[in-house]
Protein backbone atom coordinates (compact mmCIF):
# COMPACT_ATOMS: atom_id res chain seq x y z
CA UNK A 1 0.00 0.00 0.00
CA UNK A 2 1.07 3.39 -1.02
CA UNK A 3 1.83 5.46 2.11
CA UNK A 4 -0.31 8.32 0.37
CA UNK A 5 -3.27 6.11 0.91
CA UNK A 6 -3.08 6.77 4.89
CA UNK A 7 -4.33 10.14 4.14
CA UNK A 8 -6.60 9.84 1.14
CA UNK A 9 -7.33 11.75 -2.41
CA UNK A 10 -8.21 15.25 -2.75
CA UNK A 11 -8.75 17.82 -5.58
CA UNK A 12 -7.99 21.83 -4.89
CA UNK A 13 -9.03 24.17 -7.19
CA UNK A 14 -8.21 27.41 -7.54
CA UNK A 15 -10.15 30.97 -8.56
CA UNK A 16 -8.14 33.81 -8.31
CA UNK A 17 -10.42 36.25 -8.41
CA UNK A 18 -11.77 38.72 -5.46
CA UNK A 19 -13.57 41.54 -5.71
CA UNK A 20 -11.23 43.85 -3.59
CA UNK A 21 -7.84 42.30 -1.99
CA UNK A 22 -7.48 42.21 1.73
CA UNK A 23 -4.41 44.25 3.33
CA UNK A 24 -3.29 41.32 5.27
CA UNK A 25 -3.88 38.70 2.29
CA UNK A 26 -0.75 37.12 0.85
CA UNK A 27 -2.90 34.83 -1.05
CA UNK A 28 -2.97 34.34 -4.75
CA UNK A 29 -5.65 36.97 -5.36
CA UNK A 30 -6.33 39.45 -8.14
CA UNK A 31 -8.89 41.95 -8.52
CA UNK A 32 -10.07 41.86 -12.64
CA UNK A 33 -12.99 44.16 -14.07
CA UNK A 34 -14.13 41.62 -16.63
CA UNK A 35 -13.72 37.45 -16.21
CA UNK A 36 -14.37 35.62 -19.21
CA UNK A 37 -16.49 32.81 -16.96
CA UNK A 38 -16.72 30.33 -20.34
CA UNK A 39 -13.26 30.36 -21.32
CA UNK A 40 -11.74 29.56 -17.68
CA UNK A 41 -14.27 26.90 -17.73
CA UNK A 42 -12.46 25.25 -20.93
CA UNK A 43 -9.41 25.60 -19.07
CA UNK A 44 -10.13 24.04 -16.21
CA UNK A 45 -11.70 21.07 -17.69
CA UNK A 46 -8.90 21.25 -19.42
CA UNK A 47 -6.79 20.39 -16.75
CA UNK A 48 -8.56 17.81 -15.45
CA UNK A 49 -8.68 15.54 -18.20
CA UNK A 50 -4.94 15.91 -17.95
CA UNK A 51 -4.97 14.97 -14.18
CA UNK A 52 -7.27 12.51 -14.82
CA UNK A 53 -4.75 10.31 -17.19
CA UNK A 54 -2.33 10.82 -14.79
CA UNK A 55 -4.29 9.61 -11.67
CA UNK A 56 -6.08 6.74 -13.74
CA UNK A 57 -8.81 4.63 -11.21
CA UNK A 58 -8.16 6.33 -7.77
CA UNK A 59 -11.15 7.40 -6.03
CA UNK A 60 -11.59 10.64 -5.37
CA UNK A 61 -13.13 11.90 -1.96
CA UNK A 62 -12.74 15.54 -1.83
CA UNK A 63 -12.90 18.66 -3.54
CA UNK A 64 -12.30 22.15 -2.69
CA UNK A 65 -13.20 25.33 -4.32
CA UNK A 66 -10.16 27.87 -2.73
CA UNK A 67 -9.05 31.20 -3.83
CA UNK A 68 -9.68 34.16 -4.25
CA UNK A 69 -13.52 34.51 -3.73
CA UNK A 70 -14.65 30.87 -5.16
CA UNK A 71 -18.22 32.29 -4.25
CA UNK A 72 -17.89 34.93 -7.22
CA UNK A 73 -17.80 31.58 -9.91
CA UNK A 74 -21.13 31.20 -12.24
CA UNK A 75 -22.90 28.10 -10.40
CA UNK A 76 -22.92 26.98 -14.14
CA UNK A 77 -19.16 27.14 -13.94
CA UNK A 78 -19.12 25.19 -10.84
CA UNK A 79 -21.69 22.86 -12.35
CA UNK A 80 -19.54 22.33 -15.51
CA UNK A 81 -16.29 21.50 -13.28
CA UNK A 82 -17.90 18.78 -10.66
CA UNK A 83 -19.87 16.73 -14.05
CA UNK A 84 -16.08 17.19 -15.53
CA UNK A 85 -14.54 15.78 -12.04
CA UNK A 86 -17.41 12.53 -11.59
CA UNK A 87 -16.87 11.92 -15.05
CA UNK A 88 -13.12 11.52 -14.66
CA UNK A 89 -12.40 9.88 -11.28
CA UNK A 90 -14.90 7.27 -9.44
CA UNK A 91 -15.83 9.07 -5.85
CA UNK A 92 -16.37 7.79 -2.61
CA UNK A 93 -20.10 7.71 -1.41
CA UNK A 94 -20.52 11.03 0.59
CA UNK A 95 -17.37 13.08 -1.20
CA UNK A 96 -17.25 16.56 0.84
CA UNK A 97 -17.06 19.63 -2.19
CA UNK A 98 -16.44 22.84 0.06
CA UNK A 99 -16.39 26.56 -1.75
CA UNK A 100 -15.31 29.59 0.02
CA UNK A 101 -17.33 32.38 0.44
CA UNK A 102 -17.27 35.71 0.77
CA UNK A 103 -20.29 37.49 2.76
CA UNK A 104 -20.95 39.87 -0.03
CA UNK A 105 -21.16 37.27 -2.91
CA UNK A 106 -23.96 35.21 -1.10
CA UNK A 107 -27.34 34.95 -1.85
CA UNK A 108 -30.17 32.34 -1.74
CA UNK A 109 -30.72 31.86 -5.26
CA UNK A 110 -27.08 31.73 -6.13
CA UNK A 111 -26.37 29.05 -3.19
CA UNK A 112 -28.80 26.90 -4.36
CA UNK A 113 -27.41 26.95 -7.50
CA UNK A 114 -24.06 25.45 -5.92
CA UNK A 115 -25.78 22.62 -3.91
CA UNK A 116 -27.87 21.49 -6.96
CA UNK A 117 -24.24 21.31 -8.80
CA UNK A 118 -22.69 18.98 -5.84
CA UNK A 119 -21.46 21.65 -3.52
CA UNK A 120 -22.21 20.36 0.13
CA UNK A 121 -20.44 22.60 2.39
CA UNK A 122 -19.74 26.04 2.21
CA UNK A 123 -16.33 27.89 4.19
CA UNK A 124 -17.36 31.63 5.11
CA UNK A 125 -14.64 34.09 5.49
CA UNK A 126 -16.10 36.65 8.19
CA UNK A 127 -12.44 37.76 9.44
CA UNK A 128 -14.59 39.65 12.38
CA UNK A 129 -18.10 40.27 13.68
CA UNK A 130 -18.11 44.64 14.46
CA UNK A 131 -17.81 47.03 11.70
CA UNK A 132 -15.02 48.56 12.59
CA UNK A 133 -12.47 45.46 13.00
CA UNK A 134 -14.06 44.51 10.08
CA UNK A 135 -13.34 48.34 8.33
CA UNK A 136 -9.37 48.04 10.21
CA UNK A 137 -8.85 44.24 7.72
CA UNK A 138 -9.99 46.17 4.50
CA UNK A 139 -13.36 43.38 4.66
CA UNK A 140 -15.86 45.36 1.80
CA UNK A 141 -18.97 43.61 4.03
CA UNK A 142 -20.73 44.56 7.41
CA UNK A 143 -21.59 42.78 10.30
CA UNK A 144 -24.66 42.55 9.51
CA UNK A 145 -24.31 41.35 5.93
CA UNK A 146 -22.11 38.72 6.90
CA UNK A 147 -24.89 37.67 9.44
CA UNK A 148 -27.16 37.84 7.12
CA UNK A 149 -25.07 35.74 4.51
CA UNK A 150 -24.63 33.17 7.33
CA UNK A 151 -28.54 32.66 7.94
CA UNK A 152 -28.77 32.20 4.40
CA UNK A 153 -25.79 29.71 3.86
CA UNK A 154 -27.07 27.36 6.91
CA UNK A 155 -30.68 27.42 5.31
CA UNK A 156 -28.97 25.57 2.65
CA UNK A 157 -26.16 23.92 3.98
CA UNK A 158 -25.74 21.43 6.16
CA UNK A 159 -22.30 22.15 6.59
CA UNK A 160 -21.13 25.53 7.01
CA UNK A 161 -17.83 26.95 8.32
CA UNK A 162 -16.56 29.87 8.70
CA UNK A 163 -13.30 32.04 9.58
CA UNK A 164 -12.05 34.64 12.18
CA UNK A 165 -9.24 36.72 12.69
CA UNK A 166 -8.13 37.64 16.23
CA UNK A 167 -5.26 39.63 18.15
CA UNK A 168 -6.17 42.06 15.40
CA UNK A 169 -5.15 46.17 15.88
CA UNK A 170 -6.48 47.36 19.34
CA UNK A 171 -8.13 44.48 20.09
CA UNK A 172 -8.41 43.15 24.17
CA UNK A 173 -8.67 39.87 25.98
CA UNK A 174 -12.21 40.66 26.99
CA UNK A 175 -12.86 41.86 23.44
CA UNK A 176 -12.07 38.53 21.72
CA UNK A 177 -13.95 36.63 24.69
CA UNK A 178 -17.08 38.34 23.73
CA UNK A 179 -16.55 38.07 20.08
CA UNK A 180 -15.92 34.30 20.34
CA UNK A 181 -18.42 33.12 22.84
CA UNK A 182 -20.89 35.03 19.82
CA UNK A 183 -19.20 32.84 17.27
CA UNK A 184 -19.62 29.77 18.96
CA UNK A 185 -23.43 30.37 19.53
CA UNK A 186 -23.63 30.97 15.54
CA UNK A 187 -21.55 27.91 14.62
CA UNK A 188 -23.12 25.04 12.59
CA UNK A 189 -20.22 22.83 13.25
CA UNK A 190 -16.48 24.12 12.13
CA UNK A 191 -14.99 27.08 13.14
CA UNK A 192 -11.34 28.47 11.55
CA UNK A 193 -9.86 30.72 14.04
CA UNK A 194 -6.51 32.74 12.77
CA UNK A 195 -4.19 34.73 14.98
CA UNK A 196 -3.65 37.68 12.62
CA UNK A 197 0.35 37.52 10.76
CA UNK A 198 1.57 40.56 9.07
CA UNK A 199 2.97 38.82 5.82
CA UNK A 200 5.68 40.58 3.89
CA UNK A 201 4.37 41.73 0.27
CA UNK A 202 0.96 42.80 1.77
CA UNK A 203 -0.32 46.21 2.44
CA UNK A 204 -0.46 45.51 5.90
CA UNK A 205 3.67 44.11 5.47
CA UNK A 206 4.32 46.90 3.76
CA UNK A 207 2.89 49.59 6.78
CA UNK A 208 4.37 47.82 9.41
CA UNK A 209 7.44 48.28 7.98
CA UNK A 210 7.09 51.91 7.71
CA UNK A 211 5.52 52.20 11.74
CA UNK A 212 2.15 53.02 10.71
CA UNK A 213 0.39 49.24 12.21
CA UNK A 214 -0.48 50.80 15.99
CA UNK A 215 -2.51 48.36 18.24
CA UNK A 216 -0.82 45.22 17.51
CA UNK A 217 -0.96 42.81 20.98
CA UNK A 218 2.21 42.00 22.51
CA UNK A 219 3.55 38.55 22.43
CA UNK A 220 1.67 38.03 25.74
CA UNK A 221 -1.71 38.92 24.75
CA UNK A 222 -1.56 36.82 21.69
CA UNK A 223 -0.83 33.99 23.55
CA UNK A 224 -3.41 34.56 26.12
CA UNK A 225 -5.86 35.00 22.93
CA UNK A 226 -4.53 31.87 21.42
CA UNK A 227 -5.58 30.05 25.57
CA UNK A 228 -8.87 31.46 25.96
CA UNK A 229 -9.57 30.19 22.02
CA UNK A 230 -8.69 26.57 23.27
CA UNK A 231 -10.76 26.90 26.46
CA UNK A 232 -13.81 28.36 25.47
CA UNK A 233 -14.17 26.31 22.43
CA UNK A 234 -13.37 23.12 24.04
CA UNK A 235 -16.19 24.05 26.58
CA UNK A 236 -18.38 24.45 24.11
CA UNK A 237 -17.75 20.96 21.81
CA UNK A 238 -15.72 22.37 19.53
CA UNK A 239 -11.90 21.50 20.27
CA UNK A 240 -8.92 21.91 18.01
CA UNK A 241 -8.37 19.63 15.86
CA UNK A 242 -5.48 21.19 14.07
CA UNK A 243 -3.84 24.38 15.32
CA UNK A 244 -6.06 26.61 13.93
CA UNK A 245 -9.53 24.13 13.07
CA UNK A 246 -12.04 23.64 15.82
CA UNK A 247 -14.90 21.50 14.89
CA UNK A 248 -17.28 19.21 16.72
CA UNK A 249 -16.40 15.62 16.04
CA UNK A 250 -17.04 14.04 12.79
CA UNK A 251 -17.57 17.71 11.29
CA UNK A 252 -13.71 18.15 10.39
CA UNK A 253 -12.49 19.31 6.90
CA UNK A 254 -11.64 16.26 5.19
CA UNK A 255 -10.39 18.03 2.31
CA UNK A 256 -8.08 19.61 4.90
CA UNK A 257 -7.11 16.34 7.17
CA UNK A 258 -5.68 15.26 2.90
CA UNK A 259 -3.00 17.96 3.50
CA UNK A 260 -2.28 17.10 7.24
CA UNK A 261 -2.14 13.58 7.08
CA UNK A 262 -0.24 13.11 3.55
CA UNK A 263 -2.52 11.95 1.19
CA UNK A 264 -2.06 12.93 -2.72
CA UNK A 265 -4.18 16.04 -3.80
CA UNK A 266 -4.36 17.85 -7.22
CA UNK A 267 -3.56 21.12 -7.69
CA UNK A 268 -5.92 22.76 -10.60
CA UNK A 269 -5.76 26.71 -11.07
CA UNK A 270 -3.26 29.71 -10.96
CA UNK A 271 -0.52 29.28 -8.29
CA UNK A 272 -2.08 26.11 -7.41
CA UNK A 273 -0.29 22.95 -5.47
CA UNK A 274 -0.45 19.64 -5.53
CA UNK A 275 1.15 16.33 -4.41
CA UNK A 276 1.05 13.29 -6.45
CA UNK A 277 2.39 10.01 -5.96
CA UNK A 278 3.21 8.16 -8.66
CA UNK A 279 5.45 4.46 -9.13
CA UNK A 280 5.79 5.13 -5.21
CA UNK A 281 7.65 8.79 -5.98
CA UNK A 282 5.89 11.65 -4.29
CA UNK A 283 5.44 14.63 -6.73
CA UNK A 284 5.45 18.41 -5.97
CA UNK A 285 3.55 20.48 -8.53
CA UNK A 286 2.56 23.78 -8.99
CA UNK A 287 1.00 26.07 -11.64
CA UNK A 288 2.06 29.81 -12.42
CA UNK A 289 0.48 32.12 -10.36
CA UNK A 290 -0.42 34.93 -12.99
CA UNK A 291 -3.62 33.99 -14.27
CA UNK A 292 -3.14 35.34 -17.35
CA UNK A 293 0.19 33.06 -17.72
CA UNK A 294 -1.84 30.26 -16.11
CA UNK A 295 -4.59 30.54 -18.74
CA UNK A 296 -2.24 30.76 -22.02
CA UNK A 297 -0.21 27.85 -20.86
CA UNK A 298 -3.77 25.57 -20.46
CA UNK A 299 -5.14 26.90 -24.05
CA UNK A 300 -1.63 26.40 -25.89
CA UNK A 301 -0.80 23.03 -24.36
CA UNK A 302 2.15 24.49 -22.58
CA UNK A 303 1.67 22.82 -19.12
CA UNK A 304 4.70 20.61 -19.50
CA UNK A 305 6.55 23.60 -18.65
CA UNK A 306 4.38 23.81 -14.95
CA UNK A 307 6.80 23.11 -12.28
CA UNK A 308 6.67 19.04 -11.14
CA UNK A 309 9.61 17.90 -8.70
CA UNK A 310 10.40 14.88 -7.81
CA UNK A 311 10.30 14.92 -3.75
CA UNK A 312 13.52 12.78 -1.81
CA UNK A 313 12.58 10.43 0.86
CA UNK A 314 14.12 12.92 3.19
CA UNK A 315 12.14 16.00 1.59
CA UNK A 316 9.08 14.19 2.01
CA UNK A 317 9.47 12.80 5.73
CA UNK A 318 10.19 16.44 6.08
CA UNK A 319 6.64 17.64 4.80
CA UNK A 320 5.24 14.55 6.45
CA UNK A 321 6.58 15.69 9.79
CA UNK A 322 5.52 19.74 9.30
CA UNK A 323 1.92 18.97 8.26
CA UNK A 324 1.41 15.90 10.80
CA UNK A 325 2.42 17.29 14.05
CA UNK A 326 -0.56 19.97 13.83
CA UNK A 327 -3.12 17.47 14.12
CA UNK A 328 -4.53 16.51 17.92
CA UNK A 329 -3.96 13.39 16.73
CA UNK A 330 -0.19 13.58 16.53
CA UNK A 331 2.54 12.03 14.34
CA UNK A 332 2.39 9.09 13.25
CA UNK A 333 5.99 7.56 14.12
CA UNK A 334 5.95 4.06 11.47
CA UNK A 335 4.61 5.79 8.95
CA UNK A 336 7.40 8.94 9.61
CA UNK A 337 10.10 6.03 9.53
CA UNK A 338 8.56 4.27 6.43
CA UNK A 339 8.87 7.39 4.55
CA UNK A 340 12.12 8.36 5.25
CA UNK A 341 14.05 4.99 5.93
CA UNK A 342 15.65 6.41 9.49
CA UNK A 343 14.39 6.74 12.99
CA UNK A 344 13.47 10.17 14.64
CA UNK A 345 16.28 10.39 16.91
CA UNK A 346 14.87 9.54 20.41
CA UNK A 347 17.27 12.47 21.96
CA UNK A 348 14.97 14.72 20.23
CA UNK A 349 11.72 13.15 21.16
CA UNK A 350 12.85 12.89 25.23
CA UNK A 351 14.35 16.54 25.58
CA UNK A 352 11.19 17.59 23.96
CA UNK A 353 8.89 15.20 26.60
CA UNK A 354 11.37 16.41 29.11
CA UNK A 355 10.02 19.87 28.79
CA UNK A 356 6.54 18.81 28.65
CA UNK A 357 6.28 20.11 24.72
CA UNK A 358 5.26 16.29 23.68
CA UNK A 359 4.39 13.14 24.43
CA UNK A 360 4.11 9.89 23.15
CA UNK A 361 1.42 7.54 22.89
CA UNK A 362 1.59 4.27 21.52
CA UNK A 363 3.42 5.10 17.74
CA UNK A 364 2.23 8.71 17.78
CA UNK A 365 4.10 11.81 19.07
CA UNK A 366 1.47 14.80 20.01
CA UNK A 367 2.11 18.15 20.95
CA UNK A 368 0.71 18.94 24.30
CA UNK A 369 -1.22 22.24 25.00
CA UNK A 370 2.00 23.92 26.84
CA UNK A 371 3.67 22.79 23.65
CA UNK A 372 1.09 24.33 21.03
CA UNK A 373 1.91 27.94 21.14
CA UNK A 374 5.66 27.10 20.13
CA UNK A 375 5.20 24.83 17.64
CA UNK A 376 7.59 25.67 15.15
CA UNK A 377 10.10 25.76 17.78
CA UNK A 378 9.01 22.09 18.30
CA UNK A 379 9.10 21.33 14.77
CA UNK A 380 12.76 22.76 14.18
CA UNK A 381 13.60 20.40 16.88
CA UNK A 382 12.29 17.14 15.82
CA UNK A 383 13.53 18.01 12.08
CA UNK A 384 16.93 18.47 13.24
CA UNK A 385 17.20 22.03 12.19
CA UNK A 386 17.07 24.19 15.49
CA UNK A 387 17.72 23.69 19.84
C-alpha cells in the first residue's frame, strides 16, 4: 500500500479572483474588471482531463473550491467543473465539495445553485463580527451582511464553516472573549480561528514596515488569545483539531485532514499545489500564479513547462513531519520512519517530553497544550534544524 493512501485523495481548485484584496492577504488573489467565466471553464476542464490520465482509477473523496472569492464563480461554472470531475475519477459515497465564500457574494438563489451542482459545504470568510475590526482588515462587508449571509448559507447547507481573525489592531482579551463566545453560539459545526500575521508583500507588510500598524498585541496577549480560544471552544464541543480548526467531532475538513495527514491532492488553477504520488515517488507540482500566464499555458498546451519535482525520501518525511504534528492526533511515528528509511532520533523526542512540549502515545508523538503555542520551535527540533 502506497503510504499516500493513509491520508486519502483530494482535488484543490483554484479561482483567483476577489472583488477587492485584503491588506493582510498574501494569497494568490487578483482583482479583474471583466472574467471571461466560459473560457476559464475550458481551461479548467482542461486540466482535469490531464490529471485525470495521470491519476487513472483512484477514487476521489474531496474537492475544494479555494481562492480568491470561489463564491464569485457562475454556479454553471461550478456545475460544468464537478460533471467534468465525476466523469473523470470514481468518488467515494458522501465526497465533501467545500467553496469559500465571501459574505458579499452570497445569496439564496445563487447558493442553491451550488448545492444542486454537488457543492455540500460552504467555508465563510467573516475575518470579524463589528464594523469597525471589520473596516481596520480592509473586509468590503458589514456585520450585519455577513450575518445575514450566514442565515442564508445554513438554510442551505448542512455544513457551514466559517473564519475569524483575532489579536487584530487594538483588540483586548475581553474583546475577543465576547466576540468568540458570539461565534460559537452561531456555529453550525467548524470554526477556523486565525491569529492575525503581518505577511511581507501585503499592504499591511508593507505599513508595518514603515511604523504606521499601531494596536498590535504583545507577544503576551496573543498567547493569552490563542488560551482562551482553546478553552472556550473546548467548553463548548468544539476543540482543536489542528492548530487553527475547531470542529465538533465528525464535522472536520476532510479536504483539509488530505494535507495534514499526507494523502495525494491535485492542484488545478493559478498558483495552485499539488502532491502526487506516482510508481511510489511523491510529486510536488505547482501552476504559475499569474492567471493570465496560467490561462495561455492551459489553451496552448504548454503545461509541461508547470513546475513538477520529484520529492527525496528525506524531503518528504520532512513535509510529512511539518503537516502531521498539527493534528490533535499527533505524528504518526511508522509511517514517519517508512517514509524516510531512518528513525526520529529519540534524543529529540525525550528533551522535547522532558520539557513537557510532547508526548508519546503508543506510535504517535502529540504536541501537548504547553507545547502548542511554540510549535515551530518544536518542529525545528524534531527536524533536526534548530535547539
Amino acid at each position: 500500500m502506497e503510504d499516500w493512501t493513509h491520508g486519502g485523495f483530494g482535488l484543490y481548485l483554484h479561482w483567483p479572483f476577489c472583488e477587492s484584496k485584503c491588506p493582510y492577504c498574501d494569497f494568490n488573489s487578483h482583482v479583474a474588471t471583466s472574467i471571461d467565466q466560459t473560457r476559464w471553464q475550458r481551461a479548467y476542464l482542461s486540466e482535469i482531463e490531464r490529471f485525470g490520465r495521470e491519476t487513472q482509477g483512484r477514487v476521489l473523496q474531496t474537492v475544494f473550491f479555494g481562492g480568491g472569492t470561489p463564491s464569485l464563480m457562475n454556479p454553471e461554472l461550478v456545475d460544468a467543473i464537478l460533471t467534468k470531475i465525476r466523469q473523470t475519477w470514481p468518488m467515494n459515497n458522501d465526497p465533501e465539495i467545500t467553496l469559500e465564500a465571501n459574505p458579499r457574494s452570497i445569496e439564496a438563489g445563487r447558493f442553491r445553485a451550488f448545492r444542486d451542482a454537488g457543492v455540500n459545504r460552504v467555508s465563510m470568510g467573516m475575518q470579524a463580527l463589528n464594523d469597525e475590526d471589520l473596516r481596520k482588515l480592509g473586509r468590503t462587508h458589514s456585520a450585519a451582511e455577513a450575518m445575514a449571509a450566514f442565515d442564508v448559507a445554513k438554510t442551505i447547507f448542512d455544513r457551514v464553516s466559517f473564519d475569524l481573525i483575532y489579536a487584530r489592531q487594538d483588540q483586548s482579551l475581553a474583546d475577543w472573549r465576547a466576540e468568540l463566545q458570539r461565534a460559537l453560539g452561531l456555529a453550525v459545526d467548524h470554526l477556523s480561528l486565525y491569529q492575525l500575521t503581518i505577511e511581507d508583500g501585503t499592504a499591511f507588510g508593507d505599513r508595518f514596515a514603515r511604523g504606521g500598524l499601531k494596536g498590535l498585541p504583545t507577544e503576551d496577549l496573543s498567547a493569552d488569545m490563542y488560551d482562551l480560544t482553546q478553552e472556550l471552544c473546548e467548553a463548548a464541543g468544539m476543540p482543536a483539531y489542528e492548530v487553527s480548526n475547531h470542529a465538533k467531532p465528525g464535522a472536520e475538513s476532510r479536504h483539509n485532514q488530505i494535507y495534514w495527514r499526507g494523502g495525494d491532492y491535485i492542484g488545478i488553477g493559478p498558483g495552485a499545489h499539488g502532491r502526487i504520488t506516482k510508481a511510489g515517488i511523491r510529486f510536488a507540482t505547482e501552476a504559475p500564479k499569474a492567471p493570465g500566464k496560467w490561462l495561455q499555458e492551459v489553451e496552448t498546451g504548454n503545461t509541461g513547462s508547470f513546475h513538477s519535482e520529484a520529492l527525496t525520501p528525506a524531503e518528504h518525511a520532512d513535509e510529512f513531519l511539518l503537516m502531521s504534528i498539527r493534528l490533535s492526533e499527533g505524528l504518526d511515528l511508522g509511517r514517519l520512519e517508512t517514509i524516510s528509511g531512518e528513525h526520529l532520533p529519540r534524543e529529540r523526542i525525550d528533551a522535547l517530553a522532558d520539557l513537557g512540549m510532547l508526548e508519546q502515545v503508543g506510535n504517535r508523538l502529540i504536541v501537548s497544550k504547553k507545547g502548542r503555542p511554540l510549535l515551530n520551535a518544536i518542529i525545528r527540533s524534531l527536524a533536526g534544524a534548530g535547539p
